[in-house]
C-alpha atoms as a PDB file:
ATOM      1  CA  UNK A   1       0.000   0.000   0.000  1.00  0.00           C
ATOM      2  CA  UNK A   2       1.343   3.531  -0.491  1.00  0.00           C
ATOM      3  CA  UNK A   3       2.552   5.360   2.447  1.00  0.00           C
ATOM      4  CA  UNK A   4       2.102   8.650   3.319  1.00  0.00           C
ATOM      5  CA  UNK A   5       5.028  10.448   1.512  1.00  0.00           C
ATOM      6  CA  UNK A   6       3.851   9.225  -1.845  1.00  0.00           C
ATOM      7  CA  UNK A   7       0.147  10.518  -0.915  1.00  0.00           C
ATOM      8  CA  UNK A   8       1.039  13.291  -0.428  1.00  0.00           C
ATOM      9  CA  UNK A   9       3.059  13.878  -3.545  1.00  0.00           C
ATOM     10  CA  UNK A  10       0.551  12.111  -5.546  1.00  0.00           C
ATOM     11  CA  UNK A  11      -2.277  14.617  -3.884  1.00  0.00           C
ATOM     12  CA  UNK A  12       0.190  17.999  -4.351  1.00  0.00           C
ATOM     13  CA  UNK A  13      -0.933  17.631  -8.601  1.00  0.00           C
ATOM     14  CA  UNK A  14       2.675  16.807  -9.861  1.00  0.00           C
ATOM     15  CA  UNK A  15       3.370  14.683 -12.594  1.00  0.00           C
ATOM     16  CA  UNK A  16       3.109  10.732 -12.276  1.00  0.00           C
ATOM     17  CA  UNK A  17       4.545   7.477 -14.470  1.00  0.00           C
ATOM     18  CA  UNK A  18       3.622   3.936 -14.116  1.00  0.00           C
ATOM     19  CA  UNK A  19       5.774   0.638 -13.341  1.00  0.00           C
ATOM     20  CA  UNK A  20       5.111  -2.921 -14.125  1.00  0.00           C
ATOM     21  CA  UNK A  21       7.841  -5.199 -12.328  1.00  0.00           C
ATOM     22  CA  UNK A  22       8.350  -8.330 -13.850  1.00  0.00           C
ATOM     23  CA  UNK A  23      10.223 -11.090 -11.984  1.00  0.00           C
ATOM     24  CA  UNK A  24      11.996 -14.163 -13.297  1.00  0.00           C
ATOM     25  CA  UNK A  25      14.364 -17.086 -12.048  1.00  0.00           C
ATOM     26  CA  UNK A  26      17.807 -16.515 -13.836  1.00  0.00           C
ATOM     27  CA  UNK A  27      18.194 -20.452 -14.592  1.00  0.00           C
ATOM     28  CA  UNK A  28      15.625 -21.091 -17.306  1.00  0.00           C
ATOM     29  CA  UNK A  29      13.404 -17.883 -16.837  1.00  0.00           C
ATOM     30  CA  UNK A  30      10.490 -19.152 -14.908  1.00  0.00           C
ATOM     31  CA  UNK A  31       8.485 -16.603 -13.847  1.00  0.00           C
ATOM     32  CA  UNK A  32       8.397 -16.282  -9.954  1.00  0.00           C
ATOM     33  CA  UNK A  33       5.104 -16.138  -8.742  1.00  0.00           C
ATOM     34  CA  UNK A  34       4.652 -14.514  -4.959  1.00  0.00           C
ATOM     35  CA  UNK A  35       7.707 -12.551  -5.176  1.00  0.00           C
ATOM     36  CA  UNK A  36       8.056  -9.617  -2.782  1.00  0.00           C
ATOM     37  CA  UNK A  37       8.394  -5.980  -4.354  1.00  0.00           C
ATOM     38  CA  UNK A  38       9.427  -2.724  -1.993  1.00  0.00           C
ATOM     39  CA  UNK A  39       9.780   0.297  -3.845  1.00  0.00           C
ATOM     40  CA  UNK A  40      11.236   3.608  -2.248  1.00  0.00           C
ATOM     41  CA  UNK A  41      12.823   6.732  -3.545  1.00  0.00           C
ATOM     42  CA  UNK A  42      16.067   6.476  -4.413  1.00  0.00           C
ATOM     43  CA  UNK A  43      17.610   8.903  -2.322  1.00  0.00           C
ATOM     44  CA  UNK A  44      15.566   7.713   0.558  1.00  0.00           C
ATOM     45  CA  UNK A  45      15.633   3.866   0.395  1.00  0.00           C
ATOM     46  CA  UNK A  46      14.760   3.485   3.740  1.00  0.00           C
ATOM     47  CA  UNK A  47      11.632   4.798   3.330  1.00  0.00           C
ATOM     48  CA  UNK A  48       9.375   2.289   1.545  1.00  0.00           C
ATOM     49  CA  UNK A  49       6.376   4.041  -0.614  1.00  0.00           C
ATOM     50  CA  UNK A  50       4.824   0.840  -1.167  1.00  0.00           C
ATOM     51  CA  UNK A  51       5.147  -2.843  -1.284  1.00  0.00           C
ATOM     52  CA  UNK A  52       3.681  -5.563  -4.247  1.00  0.00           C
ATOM     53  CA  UNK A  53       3.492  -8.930  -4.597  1.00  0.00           C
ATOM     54  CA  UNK A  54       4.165 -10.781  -8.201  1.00  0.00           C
ATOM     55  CA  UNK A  55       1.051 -13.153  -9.597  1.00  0.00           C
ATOM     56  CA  UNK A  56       1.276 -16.054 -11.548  1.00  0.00           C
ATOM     57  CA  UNK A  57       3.211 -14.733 -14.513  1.00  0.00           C
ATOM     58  CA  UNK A  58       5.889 -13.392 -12.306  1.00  0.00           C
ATOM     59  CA  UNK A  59       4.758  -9.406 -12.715  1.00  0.00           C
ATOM     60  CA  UNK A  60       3.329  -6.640 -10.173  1.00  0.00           C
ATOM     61  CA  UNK A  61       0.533  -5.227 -10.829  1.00  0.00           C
ATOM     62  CA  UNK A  62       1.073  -1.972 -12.887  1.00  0.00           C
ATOM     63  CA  UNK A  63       1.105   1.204 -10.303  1.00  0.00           C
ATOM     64  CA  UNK A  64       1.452   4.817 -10.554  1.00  0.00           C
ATOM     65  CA  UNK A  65       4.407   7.281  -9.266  1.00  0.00           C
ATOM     66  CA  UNK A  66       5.758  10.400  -9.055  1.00  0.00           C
ATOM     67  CA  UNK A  67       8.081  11.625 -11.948  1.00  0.00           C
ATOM     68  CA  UNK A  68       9.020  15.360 -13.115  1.00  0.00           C
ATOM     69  CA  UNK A  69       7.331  16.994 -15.375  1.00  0.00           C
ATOM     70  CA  UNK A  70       7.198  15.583 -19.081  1.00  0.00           C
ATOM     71  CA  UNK A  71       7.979  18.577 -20.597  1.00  0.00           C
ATOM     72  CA  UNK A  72      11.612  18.356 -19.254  1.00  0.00           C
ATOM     73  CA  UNK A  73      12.494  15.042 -21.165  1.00  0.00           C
ATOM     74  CA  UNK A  74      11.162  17.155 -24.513  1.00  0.00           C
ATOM     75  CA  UNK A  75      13.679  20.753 -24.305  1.00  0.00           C
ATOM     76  CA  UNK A  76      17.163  19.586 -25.591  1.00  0.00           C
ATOM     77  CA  UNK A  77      18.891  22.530 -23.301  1.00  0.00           C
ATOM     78  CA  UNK A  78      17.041  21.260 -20.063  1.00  0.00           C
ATOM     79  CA  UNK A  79      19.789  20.568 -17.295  1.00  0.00           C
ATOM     80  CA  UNK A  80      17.694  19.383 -15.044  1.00  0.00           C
ATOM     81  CA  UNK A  81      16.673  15.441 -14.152  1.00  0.00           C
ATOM     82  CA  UNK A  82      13.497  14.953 -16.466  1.00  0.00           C
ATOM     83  CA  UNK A  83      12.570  11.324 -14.360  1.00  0.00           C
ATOM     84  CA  UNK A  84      12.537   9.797 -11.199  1.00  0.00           C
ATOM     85  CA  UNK A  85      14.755   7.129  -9.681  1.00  0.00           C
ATOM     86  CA  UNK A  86      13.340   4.204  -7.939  1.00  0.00           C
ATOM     87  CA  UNK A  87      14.923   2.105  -5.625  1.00  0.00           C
ATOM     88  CA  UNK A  88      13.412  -1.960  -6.486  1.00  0.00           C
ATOM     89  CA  UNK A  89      13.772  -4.347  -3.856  1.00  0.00           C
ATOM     90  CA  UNK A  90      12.771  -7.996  -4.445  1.00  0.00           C
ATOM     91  CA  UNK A  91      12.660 -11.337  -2.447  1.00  0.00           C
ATOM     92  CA  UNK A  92      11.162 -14.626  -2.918  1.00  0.00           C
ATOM     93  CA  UNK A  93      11.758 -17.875  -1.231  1.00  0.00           C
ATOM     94  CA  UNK A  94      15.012 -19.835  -2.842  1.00  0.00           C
ATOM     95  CA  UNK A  95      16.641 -16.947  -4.292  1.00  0.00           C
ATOM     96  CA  UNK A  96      18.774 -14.484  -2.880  1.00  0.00           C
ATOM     97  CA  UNK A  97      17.766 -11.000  -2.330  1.00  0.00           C
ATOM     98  CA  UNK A  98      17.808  -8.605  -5.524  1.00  0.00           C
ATOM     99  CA  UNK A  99      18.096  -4.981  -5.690  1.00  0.00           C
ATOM    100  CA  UNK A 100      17.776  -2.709  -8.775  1.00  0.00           C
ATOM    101  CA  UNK A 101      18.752   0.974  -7.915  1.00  0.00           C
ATOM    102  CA  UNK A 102      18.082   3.534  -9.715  1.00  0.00           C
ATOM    103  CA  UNK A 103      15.011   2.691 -12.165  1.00  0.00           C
ATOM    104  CA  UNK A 104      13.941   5.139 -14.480  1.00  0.00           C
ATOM    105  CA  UNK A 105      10.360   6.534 -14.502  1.00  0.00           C
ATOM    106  CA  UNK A 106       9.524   9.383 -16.752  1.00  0.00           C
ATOM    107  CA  UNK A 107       6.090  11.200 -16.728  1.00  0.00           C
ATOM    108  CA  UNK A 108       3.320   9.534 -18.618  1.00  0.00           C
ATOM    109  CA  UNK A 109       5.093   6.729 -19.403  1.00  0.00           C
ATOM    110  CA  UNK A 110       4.342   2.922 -18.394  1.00  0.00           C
ATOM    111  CA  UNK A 111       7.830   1.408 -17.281  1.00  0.00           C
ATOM    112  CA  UNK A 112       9.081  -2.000 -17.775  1.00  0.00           C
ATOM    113  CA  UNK A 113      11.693  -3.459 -14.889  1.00  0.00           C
ATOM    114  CA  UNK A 114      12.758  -6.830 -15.715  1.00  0.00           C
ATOM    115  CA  UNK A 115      14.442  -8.412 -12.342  1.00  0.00           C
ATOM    116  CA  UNK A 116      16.590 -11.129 -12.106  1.00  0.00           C
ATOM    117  CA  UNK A 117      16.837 -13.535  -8.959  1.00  0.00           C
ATOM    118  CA  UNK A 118      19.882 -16.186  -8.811  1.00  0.00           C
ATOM    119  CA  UNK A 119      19.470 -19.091  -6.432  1.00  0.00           C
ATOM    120  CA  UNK A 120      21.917 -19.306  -3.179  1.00  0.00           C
ATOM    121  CA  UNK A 121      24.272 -21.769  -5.337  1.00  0.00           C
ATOM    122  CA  UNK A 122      24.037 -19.413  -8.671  1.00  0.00           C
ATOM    123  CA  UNK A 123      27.412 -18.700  -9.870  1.00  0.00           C
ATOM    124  CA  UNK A 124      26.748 -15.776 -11.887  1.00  0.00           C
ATOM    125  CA  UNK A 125      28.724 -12.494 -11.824  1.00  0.00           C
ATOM    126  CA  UNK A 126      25.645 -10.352 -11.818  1.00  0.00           C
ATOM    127  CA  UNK A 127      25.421 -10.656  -8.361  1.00  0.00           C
ATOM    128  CA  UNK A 128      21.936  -9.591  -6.257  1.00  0.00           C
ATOM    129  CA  UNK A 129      22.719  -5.463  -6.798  1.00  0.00           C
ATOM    130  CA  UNK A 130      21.980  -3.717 -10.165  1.00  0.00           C
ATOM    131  CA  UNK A 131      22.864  -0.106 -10.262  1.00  0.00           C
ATOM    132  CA  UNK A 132      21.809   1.934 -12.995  1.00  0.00           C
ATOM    133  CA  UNK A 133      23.820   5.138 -14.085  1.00  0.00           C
ATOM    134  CA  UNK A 134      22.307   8.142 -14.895  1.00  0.00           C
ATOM    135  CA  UNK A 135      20.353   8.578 -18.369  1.00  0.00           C
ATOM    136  CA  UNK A 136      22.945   8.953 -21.325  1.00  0.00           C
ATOM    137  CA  UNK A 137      21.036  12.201 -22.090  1.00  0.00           C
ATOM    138  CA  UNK A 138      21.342  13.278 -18.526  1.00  0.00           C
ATOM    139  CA  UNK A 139      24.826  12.168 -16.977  1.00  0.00           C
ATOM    140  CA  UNK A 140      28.240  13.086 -17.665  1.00  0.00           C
ATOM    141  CA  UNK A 141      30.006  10.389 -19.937  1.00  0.00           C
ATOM    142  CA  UNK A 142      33.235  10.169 -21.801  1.00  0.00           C
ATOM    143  CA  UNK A 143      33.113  11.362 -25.039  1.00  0.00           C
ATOM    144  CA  UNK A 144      33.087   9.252 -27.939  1.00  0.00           C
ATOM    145  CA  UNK A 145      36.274   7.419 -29.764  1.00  0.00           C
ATOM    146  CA  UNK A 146      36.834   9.210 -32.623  1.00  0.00           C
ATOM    147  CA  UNK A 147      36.594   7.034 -35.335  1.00  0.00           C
ATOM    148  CA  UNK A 148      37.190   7.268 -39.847  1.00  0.00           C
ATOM    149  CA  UNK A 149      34.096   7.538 -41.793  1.00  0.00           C
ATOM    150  CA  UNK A 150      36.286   5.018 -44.575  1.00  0.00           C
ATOM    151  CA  UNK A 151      38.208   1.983 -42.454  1.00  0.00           C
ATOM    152  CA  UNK A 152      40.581   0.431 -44.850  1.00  0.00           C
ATOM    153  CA  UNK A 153      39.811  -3.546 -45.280  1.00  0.00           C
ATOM    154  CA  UNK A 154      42.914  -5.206 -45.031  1.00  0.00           C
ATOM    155  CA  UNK A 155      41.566  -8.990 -44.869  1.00  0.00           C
ATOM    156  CA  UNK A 156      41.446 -10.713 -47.602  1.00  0.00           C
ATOM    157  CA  UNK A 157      38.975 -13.143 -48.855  1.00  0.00           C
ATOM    158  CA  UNK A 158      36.154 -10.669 -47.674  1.00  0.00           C
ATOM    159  CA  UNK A 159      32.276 -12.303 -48.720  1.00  0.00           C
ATOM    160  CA  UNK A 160      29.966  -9.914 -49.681  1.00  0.00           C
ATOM    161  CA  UNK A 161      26.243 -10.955 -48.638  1.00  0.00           C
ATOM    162  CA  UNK A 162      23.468 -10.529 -51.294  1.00  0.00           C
ATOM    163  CA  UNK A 163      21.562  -8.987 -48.600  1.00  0.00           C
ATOM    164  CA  UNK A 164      21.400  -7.498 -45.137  1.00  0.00           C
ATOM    165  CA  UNK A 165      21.035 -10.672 -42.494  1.00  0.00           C
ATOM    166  CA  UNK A 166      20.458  -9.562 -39.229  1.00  0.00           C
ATOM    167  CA  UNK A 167      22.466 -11.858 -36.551  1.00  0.00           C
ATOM    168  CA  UNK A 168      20.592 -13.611 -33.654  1.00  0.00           C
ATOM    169  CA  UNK A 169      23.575 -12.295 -31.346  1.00  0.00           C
ATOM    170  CA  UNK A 170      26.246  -9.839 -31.028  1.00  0.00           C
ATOM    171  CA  UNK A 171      29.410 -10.168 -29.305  1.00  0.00           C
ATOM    172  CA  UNK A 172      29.820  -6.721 -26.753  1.00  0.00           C
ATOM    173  CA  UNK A 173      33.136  -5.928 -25.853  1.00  0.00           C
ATOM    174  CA  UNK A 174      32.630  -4.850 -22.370  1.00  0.00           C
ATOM    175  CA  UNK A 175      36.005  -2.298 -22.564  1.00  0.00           C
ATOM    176  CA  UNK A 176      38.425   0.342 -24.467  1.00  0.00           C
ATOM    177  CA  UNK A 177      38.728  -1.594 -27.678  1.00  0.00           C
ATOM    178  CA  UNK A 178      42.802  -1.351 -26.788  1.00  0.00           C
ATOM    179  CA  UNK A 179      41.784  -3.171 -23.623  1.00  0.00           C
ATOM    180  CA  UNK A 180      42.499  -7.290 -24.072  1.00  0.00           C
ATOM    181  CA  UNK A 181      41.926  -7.839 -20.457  1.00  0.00           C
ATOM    182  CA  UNK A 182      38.335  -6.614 -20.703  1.00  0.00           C
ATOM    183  CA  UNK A 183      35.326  -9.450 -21.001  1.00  0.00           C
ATOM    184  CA  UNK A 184      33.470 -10.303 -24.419  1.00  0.00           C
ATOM    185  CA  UNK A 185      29.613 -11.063 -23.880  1.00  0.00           C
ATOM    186  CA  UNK A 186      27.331 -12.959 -26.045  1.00  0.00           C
ATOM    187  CA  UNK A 187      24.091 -10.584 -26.348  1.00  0.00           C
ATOM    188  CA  UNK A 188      20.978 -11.462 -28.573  1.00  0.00           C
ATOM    189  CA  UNK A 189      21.090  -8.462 -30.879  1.00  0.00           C
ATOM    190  CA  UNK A 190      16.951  -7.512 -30.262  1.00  0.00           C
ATOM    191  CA  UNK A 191      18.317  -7.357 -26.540  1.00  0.00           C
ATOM    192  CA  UNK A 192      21.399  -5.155 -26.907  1.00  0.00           C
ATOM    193  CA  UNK A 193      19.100  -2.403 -29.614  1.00  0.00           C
ATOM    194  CA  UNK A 194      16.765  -2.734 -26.787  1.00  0.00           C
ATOM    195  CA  UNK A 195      19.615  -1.380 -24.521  1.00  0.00           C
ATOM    196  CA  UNK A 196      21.135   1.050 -26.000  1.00  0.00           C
ATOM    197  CA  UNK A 197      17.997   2.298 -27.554  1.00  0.00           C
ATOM    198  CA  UNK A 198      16.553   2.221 -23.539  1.00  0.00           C
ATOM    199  CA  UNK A 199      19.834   3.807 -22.363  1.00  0.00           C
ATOM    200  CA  UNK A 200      19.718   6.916 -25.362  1.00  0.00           C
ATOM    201  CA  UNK A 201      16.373   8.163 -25.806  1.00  0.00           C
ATOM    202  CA  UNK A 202      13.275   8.961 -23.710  1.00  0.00           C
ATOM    203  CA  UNK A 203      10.376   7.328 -24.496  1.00  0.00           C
ATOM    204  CA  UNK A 204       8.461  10.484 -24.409  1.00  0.00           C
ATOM    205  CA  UNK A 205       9.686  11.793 -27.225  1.00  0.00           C
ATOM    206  CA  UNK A 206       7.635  11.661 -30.193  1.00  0.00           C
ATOM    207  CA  UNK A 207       7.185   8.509 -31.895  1.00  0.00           C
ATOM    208  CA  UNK A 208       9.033   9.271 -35.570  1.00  0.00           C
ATOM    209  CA  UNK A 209      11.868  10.401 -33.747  1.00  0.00           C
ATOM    210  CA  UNK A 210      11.892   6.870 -31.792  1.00  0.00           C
ATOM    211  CA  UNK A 211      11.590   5.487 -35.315  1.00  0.00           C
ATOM    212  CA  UNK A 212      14.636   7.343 -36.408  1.00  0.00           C
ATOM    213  CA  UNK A 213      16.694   7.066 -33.965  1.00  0.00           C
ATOM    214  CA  UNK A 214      16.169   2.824 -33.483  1.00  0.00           C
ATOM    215  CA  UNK A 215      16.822   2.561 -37.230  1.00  0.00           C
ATOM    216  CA  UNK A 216      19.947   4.527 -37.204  1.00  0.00           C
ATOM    217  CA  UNK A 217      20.877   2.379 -33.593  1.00  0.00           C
ATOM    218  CA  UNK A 218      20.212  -0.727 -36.136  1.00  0.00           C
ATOM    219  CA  UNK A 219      22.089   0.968 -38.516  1.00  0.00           C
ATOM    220  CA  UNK A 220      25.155   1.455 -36.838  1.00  0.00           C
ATOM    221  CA  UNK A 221      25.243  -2.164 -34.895  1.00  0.00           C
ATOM    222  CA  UNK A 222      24.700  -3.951 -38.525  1.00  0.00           C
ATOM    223  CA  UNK A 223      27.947  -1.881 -39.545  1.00  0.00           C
ATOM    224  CA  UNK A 224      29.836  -2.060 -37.085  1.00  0.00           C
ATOM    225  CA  UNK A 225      29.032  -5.994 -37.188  1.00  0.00           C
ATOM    226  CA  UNK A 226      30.279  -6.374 -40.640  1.00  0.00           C
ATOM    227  CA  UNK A 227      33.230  -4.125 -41.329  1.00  0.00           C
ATOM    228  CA  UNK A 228      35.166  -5.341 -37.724  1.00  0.00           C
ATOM    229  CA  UNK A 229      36.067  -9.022 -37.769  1.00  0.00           C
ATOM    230  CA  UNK A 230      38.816  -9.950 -34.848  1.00  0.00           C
ATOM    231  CA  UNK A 231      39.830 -13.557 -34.537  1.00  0.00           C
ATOM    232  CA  UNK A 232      36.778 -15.409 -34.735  1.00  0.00           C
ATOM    233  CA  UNK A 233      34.286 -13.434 -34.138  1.00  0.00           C
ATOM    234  CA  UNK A 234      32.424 -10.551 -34.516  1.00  0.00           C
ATOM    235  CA  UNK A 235      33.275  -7.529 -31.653  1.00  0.00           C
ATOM    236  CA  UNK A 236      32.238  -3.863 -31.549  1.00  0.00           C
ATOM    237  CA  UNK A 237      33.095  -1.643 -28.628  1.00  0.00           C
ATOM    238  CA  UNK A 238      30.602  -0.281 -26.220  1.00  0.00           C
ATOM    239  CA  UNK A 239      30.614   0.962 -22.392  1.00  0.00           C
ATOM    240  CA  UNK A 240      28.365  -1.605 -20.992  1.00  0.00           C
ATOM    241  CA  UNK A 241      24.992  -0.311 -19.199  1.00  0.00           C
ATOM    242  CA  UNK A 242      22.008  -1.866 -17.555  1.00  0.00           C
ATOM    243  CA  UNK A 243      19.116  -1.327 -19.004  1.00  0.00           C
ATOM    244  CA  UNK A 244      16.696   1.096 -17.015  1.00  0.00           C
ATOM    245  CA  UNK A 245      13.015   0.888 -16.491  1.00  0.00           C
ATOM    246  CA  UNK A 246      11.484   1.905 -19.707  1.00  0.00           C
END
């Protein structure tokens, strides 16, 4: 139930977004039905604003929150934060605790927080904390590599396909391309467009210039898939992000 801090800002006439958790078993992806949801501000995590439990096909129901005004995701010279951040807590019995810190919720806007539990004996490197930076269009990054429009192709024996085939995954290199030590990930390509896409534009912009900016996403990937070939495989730099809410 909500408490009385998010009342009250829900009363006060601000802006509000939505949230649908959904909650899964990270051997096999079995929904996890029963699962217990706490969701707080952020900057006060102590303070729960209201707890949810998952049905049958491992998701909360769909609830509303605050979020900043929508008007701030849409002026390209706004400095300040256009969405909320959400802290996410989960538990459910057999896996270990999961937080996600730092979900996304912009105003008008239905977001979708896919959570991830590992059982006690899960060796995965995700671990039970996911910590989402700030919005690519809202933090402070490093600025891009500087790159030639032209790359020379100095392999030989090159095959040029008839068309353009879209692969089922990508290979992320989670590092400064110069950087062996850093570690490659298999990613199903509709997951890491989903990303990036996720990680570089609000969803409350309008919907051509969604459109445009996916297909040029697409665009890029499919290139950069094609035209770098190391070893035996295919391997494209890019700073590795979680992907927020919406």
């Amino acid at each position: 139930m909500p408490n009385d801090q998010l009342t009250a800002a829900q009363e006060s006439g601000s802006s509000t977004g939505s949230i649908k958790i959904s909650v899964v078993s990270s051997t096999g992806q079995i929904p996890l039905e029963n699962a217990s949801v706490t969701i707080s501000f952020t900057g006060d995590p102590e303070s729960p604003l209201m707890e949810l439990t998952t049905d049958s096909s491992g998701q909360t129901p769909t609830v509303e929150l605050p979020a900043p005004p929508v008007e701030l995701s849409l002026e390209p010279e706004n400095q300040e934060q256009p969405y909320s951040e959400y802290n996410i807590r989960v538990t459910a019995e057999g896996y270990e605790p999961t937080l996600i810190s730092g979900s996304e919720v912009l105003a008008g806007e239905l977001s979708l927080q896919p959570v991830r539990m590992n059982p006690p004996e899960s060796t995965e490197d995700s671990g039970s904390t996911v910590v989402i930076p700030a919005h690519t269009l809202y933090g402070t990054y490093p600025p891009k590599i500087p790159e030639d429009e032209i790359k020379p192709i100095a392999e030989t024996g090159e095959i040029v396909l008839s068309r353009v085939v879209i692969p089922e995954y990508v290979v992320v290199h989670d590092g400064p391309p110069n950087d062996s030590a850093a570690p490659n990930y298999w990613v199903r390509y509709r997951d890491y467009i989903k990303n990036v896409a996720s990680c570089e534009i609000y969803s409350t912009w309008p919907e051509s210039a969604i459109y445009a900016n996916i297909l040029a996403i697409m665009s890029f990937t499919l290139n950069r898939v094609y035209t770098e070939w190391y070893g035996d495989q295919y391997d494209f730099h890019v700073f590795s992000r979680q992907i927020p809410a919406y």
